[in-house]
C-alpha atoms as a PDB file:
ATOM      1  CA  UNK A   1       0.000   0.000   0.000  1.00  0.00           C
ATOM      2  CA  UNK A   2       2.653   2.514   1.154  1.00  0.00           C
ATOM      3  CA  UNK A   3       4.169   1.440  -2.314  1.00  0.00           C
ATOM      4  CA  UNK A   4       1.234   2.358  -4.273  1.00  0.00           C
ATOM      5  CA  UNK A   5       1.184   6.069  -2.229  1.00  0.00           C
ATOM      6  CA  UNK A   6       4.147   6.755  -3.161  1.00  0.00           C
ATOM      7  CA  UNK A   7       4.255   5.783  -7.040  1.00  0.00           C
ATOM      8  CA  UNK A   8       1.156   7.973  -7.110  1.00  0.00           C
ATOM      9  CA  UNK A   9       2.037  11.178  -5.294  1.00  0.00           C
ATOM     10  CA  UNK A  10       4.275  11.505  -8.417  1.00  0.00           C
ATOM     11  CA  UNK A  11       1.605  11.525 -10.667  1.00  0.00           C
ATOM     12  CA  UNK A  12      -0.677  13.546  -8.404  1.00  0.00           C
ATOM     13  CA  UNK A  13       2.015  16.159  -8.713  1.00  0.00           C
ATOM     14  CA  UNK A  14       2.135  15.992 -11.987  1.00  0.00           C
ATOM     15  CA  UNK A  15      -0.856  16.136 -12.732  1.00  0.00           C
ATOM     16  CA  UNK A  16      -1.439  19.416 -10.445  1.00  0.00           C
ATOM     17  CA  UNK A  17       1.591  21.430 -12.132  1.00  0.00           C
ATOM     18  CA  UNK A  18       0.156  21.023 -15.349  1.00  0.00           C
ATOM     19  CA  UNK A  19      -3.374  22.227 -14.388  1.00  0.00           C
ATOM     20  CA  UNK A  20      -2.101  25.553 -12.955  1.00  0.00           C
ATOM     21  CA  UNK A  21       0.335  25.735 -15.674  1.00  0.00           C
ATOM     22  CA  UNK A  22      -3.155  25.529 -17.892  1.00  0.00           C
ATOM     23  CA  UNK A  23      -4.933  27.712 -15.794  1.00  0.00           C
ATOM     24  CA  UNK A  24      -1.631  30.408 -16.256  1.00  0.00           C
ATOM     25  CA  UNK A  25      -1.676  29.877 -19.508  1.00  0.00           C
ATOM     26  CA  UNK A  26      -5.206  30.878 -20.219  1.00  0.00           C
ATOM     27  CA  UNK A  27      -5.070  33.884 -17.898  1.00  0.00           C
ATOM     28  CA  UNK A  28      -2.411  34.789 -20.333  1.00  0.00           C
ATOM     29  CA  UNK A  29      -4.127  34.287 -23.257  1.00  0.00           C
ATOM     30  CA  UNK A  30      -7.372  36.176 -21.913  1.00  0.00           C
ATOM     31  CA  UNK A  31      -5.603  38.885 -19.948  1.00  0.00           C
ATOM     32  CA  UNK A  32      -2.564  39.874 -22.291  1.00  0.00           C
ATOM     33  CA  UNK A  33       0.224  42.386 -20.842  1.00  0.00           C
ATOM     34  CA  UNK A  34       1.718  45.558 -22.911  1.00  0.00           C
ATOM     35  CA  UNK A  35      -1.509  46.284 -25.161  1.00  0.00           C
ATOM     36  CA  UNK A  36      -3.345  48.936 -25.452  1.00  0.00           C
ATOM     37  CA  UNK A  37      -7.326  49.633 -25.235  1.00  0.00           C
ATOM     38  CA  UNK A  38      -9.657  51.739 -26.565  1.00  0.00           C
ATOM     39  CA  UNK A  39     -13.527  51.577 -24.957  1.00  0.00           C
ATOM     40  CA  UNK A  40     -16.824  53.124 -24.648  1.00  0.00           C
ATOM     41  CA  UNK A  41     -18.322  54.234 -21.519  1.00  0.00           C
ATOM     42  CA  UNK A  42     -22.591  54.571 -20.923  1.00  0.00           C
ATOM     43  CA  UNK A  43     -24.252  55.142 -17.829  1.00  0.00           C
ATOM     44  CA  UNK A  44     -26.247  57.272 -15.311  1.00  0.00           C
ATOM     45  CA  UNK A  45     -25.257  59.748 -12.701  1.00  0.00           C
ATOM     46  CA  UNK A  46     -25.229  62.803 -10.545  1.00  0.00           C
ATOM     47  CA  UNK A  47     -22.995  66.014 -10.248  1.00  0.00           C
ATOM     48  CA  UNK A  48     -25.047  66.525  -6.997  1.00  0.00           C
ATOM     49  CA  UNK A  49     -25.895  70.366  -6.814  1.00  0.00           C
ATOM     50  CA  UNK A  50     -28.484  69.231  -4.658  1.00  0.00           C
ATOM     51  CA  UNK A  51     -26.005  70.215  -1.670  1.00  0.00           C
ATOM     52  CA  UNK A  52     -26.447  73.359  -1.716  1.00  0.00           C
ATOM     53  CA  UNK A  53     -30.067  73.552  -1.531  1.00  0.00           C
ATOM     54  CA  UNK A  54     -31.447  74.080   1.618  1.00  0.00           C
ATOM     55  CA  UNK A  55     -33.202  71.001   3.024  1.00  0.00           C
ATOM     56  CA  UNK A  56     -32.710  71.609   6.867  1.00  0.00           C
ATOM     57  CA  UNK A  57     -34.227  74.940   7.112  1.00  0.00           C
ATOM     58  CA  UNK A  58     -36.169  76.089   3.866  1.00  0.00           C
ATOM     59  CA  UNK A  59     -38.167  78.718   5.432  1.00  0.00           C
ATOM     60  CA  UNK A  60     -35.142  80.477   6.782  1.00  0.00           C
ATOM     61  CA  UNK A  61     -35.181  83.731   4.293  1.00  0.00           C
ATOM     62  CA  UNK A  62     -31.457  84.170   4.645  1.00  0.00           C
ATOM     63  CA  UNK A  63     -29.965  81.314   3.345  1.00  0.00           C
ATOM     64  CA  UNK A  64     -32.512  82.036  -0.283  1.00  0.00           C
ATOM     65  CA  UNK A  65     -30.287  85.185  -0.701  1.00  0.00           C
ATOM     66  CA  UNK A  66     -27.289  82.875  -1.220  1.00  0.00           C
ATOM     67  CA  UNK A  67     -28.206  79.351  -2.211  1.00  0.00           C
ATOM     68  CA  UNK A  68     -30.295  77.745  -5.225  1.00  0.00           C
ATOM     69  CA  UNK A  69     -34.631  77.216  -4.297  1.00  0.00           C
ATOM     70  CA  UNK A  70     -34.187  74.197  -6.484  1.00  0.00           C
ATOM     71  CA  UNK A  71     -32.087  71.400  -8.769  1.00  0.00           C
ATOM     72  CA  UNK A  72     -32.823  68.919 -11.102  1.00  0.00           C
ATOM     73  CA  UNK A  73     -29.942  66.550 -12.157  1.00  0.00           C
ATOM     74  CA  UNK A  74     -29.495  63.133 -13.405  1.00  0.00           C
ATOM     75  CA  UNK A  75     -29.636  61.281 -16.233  1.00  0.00           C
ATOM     76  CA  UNK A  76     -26.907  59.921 -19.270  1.00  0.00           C
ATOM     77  CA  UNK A  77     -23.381  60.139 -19.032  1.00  0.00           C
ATOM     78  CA  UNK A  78     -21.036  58.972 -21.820  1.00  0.00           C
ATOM     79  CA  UNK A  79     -17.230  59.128 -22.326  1.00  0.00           C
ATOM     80  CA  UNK A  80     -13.835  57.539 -23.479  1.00  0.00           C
ATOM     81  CA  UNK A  81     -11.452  55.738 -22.532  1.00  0.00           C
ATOM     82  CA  UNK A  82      -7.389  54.913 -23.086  1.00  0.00           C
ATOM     83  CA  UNK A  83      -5.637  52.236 -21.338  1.00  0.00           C
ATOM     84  CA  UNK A  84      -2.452  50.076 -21.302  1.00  0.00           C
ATOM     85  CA  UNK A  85      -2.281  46.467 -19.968  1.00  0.00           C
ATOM     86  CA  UNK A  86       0.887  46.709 -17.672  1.00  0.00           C
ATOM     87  CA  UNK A  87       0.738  43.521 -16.661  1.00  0.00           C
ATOM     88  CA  UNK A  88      -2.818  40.638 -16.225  1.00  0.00           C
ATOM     89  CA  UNK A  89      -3.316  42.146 -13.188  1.00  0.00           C
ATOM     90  CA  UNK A  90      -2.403  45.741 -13.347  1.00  0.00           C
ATOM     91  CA  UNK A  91      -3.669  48.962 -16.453  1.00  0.00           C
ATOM     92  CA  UNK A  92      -3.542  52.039 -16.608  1.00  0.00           C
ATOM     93  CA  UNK A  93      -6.204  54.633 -17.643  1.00  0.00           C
ATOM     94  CA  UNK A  94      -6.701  58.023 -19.485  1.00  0.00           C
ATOM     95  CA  UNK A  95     -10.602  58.371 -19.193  1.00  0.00           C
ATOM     96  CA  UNK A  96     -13.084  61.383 -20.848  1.00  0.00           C
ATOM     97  CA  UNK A  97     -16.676  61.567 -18.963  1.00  0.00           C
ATOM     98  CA  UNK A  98     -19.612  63.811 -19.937  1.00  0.00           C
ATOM     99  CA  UNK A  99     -21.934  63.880 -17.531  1.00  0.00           C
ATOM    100  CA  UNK A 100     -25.599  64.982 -17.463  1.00  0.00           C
ATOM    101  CA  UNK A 101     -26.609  69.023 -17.200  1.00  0.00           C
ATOM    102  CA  UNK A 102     -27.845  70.150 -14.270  1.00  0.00           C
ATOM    103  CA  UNK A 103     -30.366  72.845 -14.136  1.00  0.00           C
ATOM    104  CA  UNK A 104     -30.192  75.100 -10.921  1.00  0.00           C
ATOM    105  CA  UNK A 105     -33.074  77.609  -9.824  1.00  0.00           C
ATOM    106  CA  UNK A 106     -32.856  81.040  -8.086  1.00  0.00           C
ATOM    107  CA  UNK A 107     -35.575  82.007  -6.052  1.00  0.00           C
ATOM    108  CA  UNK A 108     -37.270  86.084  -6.394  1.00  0.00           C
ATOM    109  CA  UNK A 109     -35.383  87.260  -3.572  1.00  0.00           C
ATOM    110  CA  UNK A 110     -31.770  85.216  -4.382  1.00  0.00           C
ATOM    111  CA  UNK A 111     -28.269  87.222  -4.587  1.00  0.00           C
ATOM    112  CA  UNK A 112     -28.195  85.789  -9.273  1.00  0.00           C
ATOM    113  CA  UNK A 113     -31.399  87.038  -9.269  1.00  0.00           C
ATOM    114  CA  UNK A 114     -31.663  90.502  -8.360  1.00  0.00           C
ATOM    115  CA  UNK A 115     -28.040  91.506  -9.119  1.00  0.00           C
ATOM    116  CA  UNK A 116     -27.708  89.568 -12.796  1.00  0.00           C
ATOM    117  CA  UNK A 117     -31.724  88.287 -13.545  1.00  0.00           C
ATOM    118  CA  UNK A 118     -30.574  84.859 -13.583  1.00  0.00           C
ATOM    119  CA  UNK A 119     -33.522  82.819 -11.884  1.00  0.00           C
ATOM    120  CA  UNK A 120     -32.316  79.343 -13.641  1.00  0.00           C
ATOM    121  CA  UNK A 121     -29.148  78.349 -15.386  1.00  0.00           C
ATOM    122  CA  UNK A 122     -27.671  74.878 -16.707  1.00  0.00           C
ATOM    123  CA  UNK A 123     -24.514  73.537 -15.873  1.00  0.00           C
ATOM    124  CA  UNK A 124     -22.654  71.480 -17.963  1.00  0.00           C
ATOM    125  CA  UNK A 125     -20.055  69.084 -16.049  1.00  0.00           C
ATOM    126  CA  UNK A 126     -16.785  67.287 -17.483  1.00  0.00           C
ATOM    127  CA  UNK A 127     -13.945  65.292 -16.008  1.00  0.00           C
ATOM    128  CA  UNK A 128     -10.844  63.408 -16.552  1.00  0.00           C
ATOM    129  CA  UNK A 129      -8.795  60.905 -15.079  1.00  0.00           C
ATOM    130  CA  UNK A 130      -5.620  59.089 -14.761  1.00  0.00           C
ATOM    131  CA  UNK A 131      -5.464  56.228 -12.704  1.00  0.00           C
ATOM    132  CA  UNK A 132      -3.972  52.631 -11.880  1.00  0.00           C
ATOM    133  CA  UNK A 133      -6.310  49.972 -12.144  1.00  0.00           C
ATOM    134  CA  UNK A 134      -5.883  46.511 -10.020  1.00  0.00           C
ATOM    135  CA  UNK A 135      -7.271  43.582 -11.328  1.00  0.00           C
ATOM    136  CA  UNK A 136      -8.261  40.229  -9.755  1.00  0.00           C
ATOM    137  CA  UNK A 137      -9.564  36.722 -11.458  1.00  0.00           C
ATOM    138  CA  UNK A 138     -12.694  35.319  -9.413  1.00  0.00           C
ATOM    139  CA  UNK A 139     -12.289  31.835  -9.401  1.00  0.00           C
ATOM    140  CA  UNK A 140      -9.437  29.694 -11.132  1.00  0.00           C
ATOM    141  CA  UNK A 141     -10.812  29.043 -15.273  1.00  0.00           C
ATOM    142  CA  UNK A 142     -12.571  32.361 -15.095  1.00  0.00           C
ATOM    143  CA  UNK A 143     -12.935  35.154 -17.833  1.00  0.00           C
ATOM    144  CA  UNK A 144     -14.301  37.328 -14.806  1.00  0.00           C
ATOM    145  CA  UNK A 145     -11.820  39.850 -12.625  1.00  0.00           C
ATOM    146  CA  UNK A 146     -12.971  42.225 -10.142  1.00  0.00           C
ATOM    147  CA  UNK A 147     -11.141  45.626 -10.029  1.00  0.00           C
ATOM    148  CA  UNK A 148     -10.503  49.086  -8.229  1.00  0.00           C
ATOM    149  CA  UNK A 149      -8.740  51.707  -9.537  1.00  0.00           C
ATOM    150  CA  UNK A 150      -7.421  54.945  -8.086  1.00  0.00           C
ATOM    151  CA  UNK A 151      -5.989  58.363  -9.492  1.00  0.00           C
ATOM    152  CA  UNK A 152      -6.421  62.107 -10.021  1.00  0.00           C
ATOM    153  CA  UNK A 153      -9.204  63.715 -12.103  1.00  0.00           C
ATOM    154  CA  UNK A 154     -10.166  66.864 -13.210  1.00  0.00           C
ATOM    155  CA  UNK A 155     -13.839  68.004 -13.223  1.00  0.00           C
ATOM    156  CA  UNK A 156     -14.946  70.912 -15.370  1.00  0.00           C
ATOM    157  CA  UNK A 157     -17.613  73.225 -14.843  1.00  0.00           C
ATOM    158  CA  UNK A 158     -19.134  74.935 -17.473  1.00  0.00           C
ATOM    159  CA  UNK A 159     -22.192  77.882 -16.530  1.00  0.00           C
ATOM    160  CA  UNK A 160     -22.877  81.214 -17.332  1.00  0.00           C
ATOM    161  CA  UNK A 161     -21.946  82.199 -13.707  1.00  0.00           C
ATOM    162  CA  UNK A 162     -18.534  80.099 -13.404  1.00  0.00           C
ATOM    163  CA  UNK A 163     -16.136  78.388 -15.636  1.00  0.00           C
ATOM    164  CA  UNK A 164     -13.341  76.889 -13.320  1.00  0.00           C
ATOM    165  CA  UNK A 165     -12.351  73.619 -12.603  1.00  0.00           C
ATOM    166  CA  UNK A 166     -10.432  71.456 -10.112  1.00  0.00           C
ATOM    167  CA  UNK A 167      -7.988  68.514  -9.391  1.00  0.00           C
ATOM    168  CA  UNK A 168      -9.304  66.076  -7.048  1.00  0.00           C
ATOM    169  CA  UNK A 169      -9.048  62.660  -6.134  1.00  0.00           C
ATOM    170  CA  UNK A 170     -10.558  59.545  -8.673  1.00  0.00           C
ATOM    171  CA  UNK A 171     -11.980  56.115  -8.018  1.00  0.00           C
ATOM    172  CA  UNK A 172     -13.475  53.519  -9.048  1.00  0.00           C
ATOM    173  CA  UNK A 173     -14.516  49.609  -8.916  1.00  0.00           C
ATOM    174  CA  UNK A 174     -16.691  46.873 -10.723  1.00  0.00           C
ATOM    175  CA  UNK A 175     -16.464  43.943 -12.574  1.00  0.00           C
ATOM    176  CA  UNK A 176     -14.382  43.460 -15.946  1.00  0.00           C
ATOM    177  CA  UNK A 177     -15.546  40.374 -18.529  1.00  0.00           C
ATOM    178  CA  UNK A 178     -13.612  39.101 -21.411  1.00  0.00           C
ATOM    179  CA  UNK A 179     -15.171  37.359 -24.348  1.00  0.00           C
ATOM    180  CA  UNK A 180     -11.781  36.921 -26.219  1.00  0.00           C
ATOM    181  CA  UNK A 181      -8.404  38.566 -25.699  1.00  0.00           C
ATOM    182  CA  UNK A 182      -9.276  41.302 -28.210  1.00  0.00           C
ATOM    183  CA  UNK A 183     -13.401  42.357 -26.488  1.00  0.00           C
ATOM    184  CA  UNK A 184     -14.081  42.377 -22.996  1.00  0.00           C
ATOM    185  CA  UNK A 185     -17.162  44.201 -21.236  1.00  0.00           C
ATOM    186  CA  UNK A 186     -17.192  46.287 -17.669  1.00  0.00           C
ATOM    187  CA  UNK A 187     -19.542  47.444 -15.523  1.00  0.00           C
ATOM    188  CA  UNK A 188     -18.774  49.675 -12.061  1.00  0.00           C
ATOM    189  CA  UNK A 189     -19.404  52.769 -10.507  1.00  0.00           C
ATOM    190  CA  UNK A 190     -16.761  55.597  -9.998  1.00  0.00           C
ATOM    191  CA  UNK A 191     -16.415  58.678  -8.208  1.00  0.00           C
ATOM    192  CA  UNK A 192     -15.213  62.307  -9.280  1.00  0.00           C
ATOM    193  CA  UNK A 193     -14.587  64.352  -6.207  1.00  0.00           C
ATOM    194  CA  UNK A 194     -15.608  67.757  -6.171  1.00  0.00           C
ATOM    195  CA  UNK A 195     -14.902  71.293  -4.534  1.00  0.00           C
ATOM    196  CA  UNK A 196     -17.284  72.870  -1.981  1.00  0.00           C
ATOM    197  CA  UNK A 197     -16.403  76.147   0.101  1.00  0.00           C
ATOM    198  CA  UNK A 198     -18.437  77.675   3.219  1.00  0.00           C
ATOM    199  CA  UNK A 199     -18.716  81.210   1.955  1.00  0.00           C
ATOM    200  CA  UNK A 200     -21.627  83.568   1.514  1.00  0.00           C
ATOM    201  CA  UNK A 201     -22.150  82.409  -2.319  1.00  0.00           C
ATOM    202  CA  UNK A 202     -20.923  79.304  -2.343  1.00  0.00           C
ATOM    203  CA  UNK A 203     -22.189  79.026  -6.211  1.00  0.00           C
ATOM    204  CA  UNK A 204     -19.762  80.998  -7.171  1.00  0.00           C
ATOM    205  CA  UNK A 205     -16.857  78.369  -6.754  1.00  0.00           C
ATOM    206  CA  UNK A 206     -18.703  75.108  -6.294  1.00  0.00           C
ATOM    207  CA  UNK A 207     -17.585  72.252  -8.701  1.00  0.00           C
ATOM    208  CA  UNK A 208     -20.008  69.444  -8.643  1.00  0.00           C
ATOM    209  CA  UNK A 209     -19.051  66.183  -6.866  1.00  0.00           C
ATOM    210  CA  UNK A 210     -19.561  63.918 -10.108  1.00  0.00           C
ATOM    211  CA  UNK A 211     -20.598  59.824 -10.167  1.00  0.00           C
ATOM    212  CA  UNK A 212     -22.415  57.065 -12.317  1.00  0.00           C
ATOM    213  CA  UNK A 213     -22.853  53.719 -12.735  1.00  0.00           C
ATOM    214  CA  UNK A 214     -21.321  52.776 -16.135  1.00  0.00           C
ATOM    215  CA  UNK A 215     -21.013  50.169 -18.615  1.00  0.00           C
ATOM    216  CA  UNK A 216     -17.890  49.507 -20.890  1.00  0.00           C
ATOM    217  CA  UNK A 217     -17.446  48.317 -24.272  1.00  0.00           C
ATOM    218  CA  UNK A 218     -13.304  47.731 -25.146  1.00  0.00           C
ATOM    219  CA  UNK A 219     -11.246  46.387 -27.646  1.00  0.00           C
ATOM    220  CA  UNK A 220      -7.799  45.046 -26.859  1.00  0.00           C
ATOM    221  CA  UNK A 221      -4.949  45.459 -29.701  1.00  0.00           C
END
């Protein structure tokens, strides 16, 4: 018996080393290092004026003078992306997102409206980012990875009261699917940070705090 054992551990061995050497192999072949990708992002979001409205005390008089009576955001966004395959577990990004206009109100008695007769305007939000993106396989023959990735950004406002933007911190994380090395599909959320100040019109310099929920479309040279 103790024969048998140990003629067979051999093969056991064996038999495992070439499994995970199969298993490496098609991780390769899915999830290819040094290429370059080009994909298409669509999803819905929020650039979430809605923080400067008012929601604790909106009888208080005073704080109409500064802030907006009203938002309504939500909807599309769309953008771009440019990435390189460092290694099968590690890309990085160049990413364009358009995200949906906001429209903001100004109430009769507000600072935009009796200074400048603006009682509504829409604001148009952009952003950028560079980041690193970590990859992992979920389970061993997979064509699934989950992912985060983290970098800068740059969001872009675009209204006839401001045009300024900001660097801020970028994240993201989701699921990644390949069909074949060349097409793979993603889906996540991600996260554009913003700029808020406490000052008596803090419209002036407020740059929208920008997500969505996305789905991705890439080809893999």
């Amino acid at each position: 018996m103790r024969f048998f054992v140990k003629a067979l551990m051999p093969l056991v061995l064996l038999s495992f080393s070439f499994s995970v050497s199969a298993d490496d192999d098609q991780l390769d072949y899915l999830f290819p290092s040094k290429r370059v990708y080009l994909g298409v992002n669509l999803g819905g979001g929020w650039t979430e004026w809605k923080y400067l409205v008012d929601t604790t005390d909106p009888e208080d008089n005073n704080t109409d003078l500064a802030t907006p009576s009203n938002v309504k955001e939500g909807g599309p966004s769309w953008g771009a992306v440019f990435g390189f395959t460092v290694s099968k577990n590690f890309a990085m990004e160049l990413q364009y997102m358009q995200f949906a206009n906001a429209t903001i109100y100004f109430g009769p008695d507000n600072y935009y409206y009796v200074a400048n007769g603006v009682s509504s305007m829409v604001s148009k939000t952009r952003a950028y980012s560079l980041s690193g993106k970590f990859l992992v396989p979920v389970g061993i023959k997979t064509h699934l990875r989950a992912f985060a990735a983290v970098g800068a950004g740059l969001v872009d406002r675009d209204d006839i009261i401001n045009k300024l933007s900001c660097i801020s911190p970028y994240l993201s994380a989701g699921l990644n699917y390949a069909f074949t090395q060349h097409w793979n599909l993603e889906s996540g959320f991600q996260y554009y940070t913003g700029f808020g100040a406490s000052e008596l019109l803090p419209v002036n310099d407020f740059i929208p705090f920008a997500w969505d929920a996305y789905a991705r479309l890439a080809y893999q040279f």
